[in-house]
C-alpha atoms as a PDB file:
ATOM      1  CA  UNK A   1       4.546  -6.251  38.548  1.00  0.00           C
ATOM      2  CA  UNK A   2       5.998  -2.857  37.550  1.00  0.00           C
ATOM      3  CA  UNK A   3       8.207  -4.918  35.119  1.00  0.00           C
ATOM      4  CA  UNK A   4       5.316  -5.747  33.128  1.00  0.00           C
ATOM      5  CA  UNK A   5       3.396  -2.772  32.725  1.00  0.00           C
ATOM      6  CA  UNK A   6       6.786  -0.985  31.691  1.00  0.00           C
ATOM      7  CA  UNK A   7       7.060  -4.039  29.415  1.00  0.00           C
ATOM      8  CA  UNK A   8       3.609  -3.684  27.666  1.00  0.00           C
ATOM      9  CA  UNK A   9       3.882   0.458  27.588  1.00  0.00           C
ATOM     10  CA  UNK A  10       7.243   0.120  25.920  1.00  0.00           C
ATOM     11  CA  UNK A  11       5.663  -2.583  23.544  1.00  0.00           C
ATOM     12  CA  UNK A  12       2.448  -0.014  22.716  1.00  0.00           C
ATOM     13  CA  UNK A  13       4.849   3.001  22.072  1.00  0.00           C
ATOM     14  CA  UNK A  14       6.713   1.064  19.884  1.00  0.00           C
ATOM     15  CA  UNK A  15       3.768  -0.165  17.817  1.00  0.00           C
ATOM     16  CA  UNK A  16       2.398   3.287  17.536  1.00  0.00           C
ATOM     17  CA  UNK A  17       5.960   4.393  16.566  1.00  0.00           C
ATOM     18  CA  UNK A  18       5.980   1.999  13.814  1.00  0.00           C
ATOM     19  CA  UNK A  19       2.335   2.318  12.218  1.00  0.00           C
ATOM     20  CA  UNK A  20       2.556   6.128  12.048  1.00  0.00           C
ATOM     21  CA  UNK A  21       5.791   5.221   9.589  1.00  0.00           C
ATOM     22  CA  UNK A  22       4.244   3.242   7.146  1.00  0.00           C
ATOM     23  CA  UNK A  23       3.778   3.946   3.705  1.00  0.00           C
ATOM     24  CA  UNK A  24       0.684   5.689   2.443  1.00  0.00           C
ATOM     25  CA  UNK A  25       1.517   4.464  -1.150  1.00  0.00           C
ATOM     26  CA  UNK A  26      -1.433   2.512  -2.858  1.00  0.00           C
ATOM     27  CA  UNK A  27      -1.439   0.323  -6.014  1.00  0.00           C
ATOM     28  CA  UNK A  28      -3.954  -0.786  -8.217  1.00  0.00           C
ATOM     29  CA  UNK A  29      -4.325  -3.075 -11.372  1.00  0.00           C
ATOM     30  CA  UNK A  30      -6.798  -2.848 -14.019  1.00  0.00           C
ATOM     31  CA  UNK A  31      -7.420  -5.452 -16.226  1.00  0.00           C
ATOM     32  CA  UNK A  32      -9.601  -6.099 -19.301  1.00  0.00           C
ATOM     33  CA  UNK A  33     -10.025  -8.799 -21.799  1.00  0.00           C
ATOM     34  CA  UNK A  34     -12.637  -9.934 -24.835  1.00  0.00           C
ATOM     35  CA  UNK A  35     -11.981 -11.874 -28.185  1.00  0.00           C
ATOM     36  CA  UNK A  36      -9.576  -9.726 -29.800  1.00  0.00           C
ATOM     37  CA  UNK A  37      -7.475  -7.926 -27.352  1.00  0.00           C
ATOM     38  CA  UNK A  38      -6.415  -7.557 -23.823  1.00  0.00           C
ATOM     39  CA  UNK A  39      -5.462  -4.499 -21.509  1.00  0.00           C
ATOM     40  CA  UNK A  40      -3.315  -3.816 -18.617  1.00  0.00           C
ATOM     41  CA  UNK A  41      -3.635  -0.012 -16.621  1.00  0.00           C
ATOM     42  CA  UNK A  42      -1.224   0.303 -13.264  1.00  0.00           C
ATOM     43  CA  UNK A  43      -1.574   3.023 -11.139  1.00  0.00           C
ATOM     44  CA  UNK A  44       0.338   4.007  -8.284  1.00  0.00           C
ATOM     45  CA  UNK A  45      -0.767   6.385  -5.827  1.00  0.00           C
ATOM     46  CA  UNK A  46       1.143   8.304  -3.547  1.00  0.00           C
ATOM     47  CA  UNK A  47       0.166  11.290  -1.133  1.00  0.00           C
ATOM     48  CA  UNK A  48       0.851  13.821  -3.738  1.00  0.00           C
ATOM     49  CA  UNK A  49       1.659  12.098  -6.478  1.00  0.00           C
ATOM     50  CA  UNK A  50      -0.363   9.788  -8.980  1.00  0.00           C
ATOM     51  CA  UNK A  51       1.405   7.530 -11.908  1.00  0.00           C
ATOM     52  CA  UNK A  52      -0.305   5.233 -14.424  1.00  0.00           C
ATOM     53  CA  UNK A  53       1.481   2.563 -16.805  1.00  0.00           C
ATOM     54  CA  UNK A  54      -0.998   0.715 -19.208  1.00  0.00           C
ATOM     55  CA  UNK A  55      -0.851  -1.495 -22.249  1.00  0.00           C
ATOM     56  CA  UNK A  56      -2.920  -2.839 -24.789  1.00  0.00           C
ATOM     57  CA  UNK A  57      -2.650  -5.660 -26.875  1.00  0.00           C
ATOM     58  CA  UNK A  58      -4.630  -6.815 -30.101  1.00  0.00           C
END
């Protein structure tokens, strides 16, 4: 029985181990279109930093 709760804390400290360790990165696309042209923004977005890519086409 002690097996198994030693099993399941290992398990939880592991999990909690591995979540605080993930990236805090985000990305978003932006996207726009009518007769005559089409556009494209990217953004990435970081803790402390912020880039944008975008492209338009006629």
């Amino acid at each position: 029985m002690k097996r198994k709760f030693l099993f399941l804390e290992l398990i939880s400290i592991f999990l909690l181990v591995l979540g605080s360790c993930g990236s805090k990165e985000e990305s978003v696309r932006f996207e726009g279109e009518g007769d005559h042209w089409k556009a494209l923004y990217l953004l990435n977005k970081g803790e402390n930093t912020e880039n944008g890519q975008g492209s338009i086409n006629l």
